[in-house]
Protein backbone atom coordinates (compact mmCIF):
# COMPACT_ATOMS: atom_id res chain seq x y z
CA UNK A 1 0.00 0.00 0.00
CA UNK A 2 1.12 3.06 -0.29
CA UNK A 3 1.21 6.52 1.63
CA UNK A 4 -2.16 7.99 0.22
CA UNK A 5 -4.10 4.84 0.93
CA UNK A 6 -3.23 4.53 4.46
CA UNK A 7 -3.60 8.48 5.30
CA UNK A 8 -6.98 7.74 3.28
CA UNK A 9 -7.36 4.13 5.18
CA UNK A 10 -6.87 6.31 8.68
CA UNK A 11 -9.23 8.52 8.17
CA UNK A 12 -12.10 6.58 7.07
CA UNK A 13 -11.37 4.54 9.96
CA UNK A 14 -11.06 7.35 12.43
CA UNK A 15 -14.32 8.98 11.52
CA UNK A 16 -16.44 6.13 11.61
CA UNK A 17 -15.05 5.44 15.13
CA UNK A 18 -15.90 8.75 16.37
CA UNK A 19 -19.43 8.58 14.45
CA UNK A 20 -19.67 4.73 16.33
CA UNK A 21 -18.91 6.42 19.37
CA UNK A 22 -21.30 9.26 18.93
CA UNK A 23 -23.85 7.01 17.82
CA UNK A 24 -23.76 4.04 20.85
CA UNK A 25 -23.08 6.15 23.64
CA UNK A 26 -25.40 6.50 26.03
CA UNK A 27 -25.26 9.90 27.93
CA UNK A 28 -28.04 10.79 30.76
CA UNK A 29 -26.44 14.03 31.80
CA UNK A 30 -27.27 15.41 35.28
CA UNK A 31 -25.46 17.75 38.04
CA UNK A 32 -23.01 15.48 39.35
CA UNK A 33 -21.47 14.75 35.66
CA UNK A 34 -22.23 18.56 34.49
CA UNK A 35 -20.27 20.13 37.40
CA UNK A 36 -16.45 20.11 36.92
CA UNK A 37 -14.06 18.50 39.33
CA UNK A 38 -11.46 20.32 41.10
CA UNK A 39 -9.06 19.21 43.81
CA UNK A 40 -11.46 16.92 45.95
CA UNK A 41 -13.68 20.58 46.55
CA UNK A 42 -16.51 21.97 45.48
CA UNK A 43 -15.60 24.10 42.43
CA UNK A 44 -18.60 26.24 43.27
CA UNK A 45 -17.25 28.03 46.31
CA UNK A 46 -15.01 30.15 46.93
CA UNK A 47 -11.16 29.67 45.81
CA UNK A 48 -9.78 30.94 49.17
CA UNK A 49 -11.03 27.79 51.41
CA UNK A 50 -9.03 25.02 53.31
CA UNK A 51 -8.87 22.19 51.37
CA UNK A 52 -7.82 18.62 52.35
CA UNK A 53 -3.72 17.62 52.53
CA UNK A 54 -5.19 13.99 51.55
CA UNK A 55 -5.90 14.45 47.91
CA UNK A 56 -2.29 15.24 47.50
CA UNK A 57 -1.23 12.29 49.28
CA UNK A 58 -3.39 10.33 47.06
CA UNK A 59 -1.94 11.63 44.24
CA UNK A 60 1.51 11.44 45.42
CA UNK A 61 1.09 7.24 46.40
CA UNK A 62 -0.71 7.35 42.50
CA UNK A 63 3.27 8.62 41.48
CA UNK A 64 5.09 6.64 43.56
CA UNK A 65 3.38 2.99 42.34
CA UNK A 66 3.29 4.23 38.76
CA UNK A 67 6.95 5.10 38.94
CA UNK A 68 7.23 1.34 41.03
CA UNK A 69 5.65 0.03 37.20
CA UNK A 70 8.83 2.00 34.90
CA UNK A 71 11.32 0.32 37.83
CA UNK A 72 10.02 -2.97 36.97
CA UNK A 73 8.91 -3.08 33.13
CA UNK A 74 13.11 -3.57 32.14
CA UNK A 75 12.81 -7.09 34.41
CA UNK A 76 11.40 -9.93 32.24
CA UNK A 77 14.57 -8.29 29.61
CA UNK A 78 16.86 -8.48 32.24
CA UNK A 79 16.50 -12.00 33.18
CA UNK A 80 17.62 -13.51 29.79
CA UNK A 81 20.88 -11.96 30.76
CA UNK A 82 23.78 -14.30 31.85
CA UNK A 83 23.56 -13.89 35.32
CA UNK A 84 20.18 -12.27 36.30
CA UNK A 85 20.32 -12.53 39.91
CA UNK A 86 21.52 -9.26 40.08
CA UNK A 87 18.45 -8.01 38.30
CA UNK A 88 16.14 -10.18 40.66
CA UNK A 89 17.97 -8.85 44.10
CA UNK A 90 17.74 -5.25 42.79
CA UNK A 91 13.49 -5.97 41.97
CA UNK A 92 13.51 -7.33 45.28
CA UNK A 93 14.85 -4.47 46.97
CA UNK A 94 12.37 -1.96 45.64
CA UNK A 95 9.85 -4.37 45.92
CA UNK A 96 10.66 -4.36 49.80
CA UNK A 97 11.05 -0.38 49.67
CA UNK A 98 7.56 -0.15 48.33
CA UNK A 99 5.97 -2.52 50.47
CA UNK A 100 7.87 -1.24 53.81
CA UNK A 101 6.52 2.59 52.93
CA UNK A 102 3.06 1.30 51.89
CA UNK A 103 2.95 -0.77 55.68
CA UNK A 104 3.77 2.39 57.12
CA UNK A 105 1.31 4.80 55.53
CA UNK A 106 -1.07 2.04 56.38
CA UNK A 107 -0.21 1.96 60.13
CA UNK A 108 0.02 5.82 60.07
CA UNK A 109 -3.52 6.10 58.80
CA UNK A 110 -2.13 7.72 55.64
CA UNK A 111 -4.42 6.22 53.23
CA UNK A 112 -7.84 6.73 54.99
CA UNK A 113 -9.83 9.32 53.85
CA UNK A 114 -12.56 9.85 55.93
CA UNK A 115 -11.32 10.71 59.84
């Protein structure tokens, strides 16, 4: 094939996703999913109140385990290496790291929302 079909290919197929989409979705809107969502507060009121430390520890955990996922996506490359038990102690150690700081925000109440 060549360029123009598959820029022409693309398109067609891209517009009768969006159509598809369009088409089969089913959307009941009402004032929960009209009103924008803003930093775990009411976007509604005014911009000068206190506002919960938790949704930023929330979103800092989010980081930390989605960081945990780029440490450990090299791994299944690294054990067809000639000696991988290098690799294996060094996913073990920030295995242990991870688990060890999720145990302590656990114990320290960290992750419950509500008080």
């Amino acid at each position: 094939m060549n360029m123009t079909t598959m820029i022409t290919l693309t398109l067609i197929v891209s517009v009768l996703l969006m159509l598809l989409n369009n088409w089969l979705a089913i959307m009941k809107p009402n004032n929960e999913k009209l009103s924008p969502y803003e930093c775990g507060f009411d976007p509604l009121e005014s911009a000068w109140l206190p506002f919960s430390i938790r949704f930023f520890l929330v979103a800092i955990l989010f980081l930390l385990f989605d960081l945990e996922i780029a440490l450990l996506l090299p791994i299944p490359w690294a054990t067809q290496l000639s000696s991988p038990t290098l690799s294996m102690i060094w996913t073990m150690v920030i295995l242990t790291l991870l688990t060890l700081g999720l145990v302590y925000e656990w114990v320290q109440g960290g992750l419950e929302w509500a008080e």
